[in-house]
C-alpha atoms as a PDB file:
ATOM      1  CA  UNK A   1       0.000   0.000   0.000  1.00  0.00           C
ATOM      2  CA  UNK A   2       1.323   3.354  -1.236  1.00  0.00           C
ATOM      3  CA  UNK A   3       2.034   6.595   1.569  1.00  0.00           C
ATOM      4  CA  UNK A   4       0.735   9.583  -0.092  1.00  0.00           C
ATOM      5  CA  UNK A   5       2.354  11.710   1.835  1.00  0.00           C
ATOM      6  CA  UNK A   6       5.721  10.334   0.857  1.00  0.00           C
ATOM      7  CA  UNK A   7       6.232  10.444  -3.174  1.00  0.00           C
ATOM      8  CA  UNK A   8       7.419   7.946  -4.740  1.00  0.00           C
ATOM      9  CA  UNK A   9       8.152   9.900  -7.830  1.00  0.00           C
ATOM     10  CA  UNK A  10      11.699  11.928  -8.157  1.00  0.00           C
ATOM     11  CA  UNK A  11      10.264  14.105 -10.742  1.00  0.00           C
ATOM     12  CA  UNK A  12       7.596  15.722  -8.245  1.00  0.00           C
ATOM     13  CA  UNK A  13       9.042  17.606  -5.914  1.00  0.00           C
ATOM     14  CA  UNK A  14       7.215  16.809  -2.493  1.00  0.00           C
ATOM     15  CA  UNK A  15       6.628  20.220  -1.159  1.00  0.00           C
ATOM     16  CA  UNK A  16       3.499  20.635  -3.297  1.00  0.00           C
ATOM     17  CA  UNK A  17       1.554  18.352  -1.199  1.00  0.00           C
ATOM     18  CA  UNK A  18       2.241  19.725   1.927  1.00  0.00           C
ATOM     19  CA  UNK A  19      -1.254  21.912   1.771  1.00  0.00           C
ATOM     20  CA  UNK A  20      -4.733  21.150   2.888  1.00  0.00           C
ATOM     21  CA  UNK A  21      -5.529  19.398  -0.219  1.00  0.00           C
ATOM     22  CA  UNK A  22      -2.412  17.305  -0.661  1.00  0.00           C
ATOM     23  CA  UNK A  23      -3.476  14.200   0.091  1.00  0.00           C
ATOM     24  CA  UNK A  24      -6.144  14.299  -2.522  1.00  0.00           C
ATOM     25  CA  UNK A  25      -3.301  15.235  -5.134  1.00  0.00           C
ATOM     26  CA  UNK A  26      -0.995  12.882  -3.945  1.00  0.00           C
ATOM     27  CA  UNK A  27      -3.568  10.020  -4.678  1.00  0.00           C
ATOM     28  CA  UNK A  28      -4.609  11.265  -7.979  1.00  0.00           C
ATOM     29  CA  UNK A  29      -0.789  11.408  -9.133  1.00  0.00           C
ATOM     30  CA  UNK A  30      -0.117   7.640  -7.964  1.00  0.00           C
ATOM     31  CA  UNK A  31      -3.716   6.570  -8.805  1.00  0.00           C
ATOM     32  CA  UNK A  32      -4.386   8.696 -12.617  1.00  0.00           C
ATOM     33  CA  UNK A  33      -0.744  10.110 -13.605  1.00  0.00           C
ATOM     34  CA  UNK A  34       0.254  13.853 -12.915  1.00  0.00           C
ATOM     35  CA  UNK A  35      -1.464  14.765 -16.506  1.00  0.00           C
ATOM     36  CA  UNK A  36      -4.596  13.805 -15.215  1.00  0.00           C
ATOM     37  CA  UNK A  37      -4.128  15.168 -11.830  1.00  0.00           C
ATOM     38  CA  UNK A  38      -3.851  18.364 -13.093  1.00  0.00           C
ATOM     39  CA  UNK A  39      -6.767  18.222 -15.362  1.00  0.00           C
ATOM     40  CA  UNK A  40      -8.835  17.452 -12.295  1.00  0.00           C
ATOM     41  CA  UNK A  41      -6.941  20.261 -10.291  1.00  0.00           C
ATOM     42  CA  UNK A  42      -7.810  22.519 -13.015  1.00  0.00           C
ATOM     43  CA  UNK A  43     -11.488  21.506 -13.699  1.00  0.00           C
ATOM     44  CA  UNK A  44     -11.709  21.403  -9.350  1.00  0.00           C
ATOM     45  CA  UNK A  45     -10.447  25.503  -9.542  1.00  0.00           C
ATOM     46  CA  UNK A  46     -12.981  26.729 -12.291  1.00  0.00           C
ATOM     47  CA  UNK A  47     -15.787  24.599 -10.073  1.00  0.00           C
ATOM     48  CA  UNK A  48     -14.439  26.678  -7.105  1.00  0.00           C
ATOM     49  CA  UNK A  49     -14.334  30.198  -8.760  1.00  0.00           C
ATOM     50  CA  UNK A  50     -17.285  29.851 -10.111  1.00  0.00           C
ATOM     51  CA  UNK A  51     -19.291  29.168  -6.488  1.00  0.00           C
ATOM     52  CA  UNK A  52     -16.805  31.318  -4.926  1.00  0.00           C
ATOM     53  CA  UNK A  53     -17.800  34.696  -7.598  1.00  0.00           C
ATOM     54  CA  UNK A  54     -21.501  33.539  -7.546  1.00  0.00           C
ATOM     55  CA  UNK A  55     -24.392  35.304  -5.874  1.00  0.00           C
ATOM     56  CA  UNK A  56     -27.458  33.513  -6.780  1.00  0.00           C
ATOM     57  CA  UNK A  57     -29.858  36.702  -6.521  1.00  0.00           C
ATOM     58  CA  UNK A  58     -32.318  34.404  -8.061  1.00  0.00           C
ATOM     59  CA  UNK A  59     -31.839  31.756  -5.536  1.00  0.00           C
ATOM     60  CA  UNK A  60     -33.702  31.469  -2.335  1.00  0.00           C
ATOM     61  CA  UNK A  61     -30.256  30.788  -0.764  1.00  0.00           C
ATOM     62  CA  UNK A  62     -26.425  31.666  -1.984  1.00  0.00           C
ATOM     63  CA  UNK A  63     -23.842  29.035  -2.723  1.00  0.00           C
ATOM     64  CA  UNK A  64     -22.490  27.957   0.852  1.00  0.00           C
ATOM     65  CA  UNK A  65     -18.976  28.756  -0.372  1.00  0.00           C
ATOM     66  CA  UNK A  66     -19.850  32.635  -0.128  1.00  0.00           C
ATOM     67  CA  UNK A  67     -20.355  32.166   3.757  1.00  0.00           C
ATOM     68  CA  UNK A  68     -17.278  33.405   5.716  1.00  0.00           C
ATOM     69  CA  UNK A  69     -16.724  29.895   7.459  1.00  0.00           C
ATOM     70  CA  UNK A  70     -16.416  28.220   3.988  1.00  0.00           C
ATOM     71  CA  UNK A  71     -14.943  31.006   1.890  1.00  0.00           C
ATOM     72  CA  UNK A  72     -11.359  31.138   3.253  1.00  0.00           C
ATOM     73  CA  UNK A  73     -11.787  27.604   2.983  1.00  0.00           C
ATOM     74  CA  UNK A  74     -12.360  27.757  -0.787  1.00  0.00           C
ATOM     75  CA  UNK A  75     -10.045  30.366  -1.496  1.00  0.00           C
ATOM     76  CA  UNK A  76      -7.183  28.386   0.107  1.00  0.00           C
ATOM     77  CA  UNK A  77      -7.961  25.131  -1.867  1.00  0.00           C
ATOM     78  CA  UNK A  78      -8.291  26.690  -5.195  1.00  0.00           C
ATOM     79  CA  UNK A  79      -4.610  28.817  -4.687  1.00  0.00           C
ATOM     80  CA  UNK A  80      -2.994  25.186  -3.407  1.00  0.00           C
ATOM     81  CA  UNK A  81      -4.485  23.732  -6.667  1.00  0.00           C
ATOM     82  CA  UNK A  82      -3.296  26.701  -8.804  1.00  0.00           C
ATOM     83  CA  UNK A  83      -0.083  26.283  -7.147  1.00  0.00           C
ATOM     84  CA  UNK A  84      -0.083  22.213  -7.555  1.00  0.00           C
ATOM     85  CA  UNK A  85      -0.852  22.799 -11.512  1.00  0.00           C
ATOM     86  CA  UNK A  86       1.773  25.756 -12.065  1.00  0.00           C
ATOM     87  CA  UNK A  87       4.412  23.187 -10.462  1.00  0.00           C
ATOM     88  CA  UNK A  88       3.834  20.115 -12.784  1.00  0.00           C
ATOM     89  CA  UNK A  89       3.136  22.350 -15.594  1.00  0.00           C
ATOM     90  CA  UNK A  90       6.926  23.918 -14.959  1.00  0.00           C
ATOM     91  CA  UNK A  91       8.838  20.520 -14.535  1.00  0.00           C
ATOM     92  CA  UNK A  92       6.257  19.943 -17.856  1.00  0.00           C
ATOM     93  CA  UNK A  93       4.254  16.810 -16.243  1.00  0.00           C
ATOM     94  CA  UNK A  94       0.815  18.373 -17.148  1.00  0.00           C
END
């Protein structure tokens, strides 16, 4: 059984999973392969801008990520995924 938190890959440099969401990218990369880690990272962000910048006036209730308990939340995934596909992208693994 694989560690998540410990790479097994030399070409990934380990520091990019020590965020909130690491483990989830860890398992993706030894589960689907970086290139589809990062299309999930990247499909995950746009999901999480998009409830993060929406306001539902037409909705009898807003998106729970615009609450203050969940935004920071949101905000903080979505830069460690930004960060996560900028880093595979530069060592050219997405």
């Amino acid at each position: 059984m694989n560690d998540f938190r410990r790479p097994e890959r030399a070409d990934i440099d380990p520091a990019i999973f020590n965020c909130a969401e690491g483990f989830r990218l860890r398992l993706l990369v030894e589960r689907d392969g970086p290139e589809a880690a990062v299309a999930w990272a990247e499909r995950t962000m746009h999901l999480y801008r998009q409830a993060l910048l929406s306001r539902h006036h037409s909705a009898k209730k807003p998106h729970f990520a615009t609450t203050a308990e969940y935004r920071v939340r949101y905000i903080r995934s979505y830069l460690h995924f930004k960060r996560f596909v900028l880093a595979l992208r530069g060592r050219g693994l997405g």
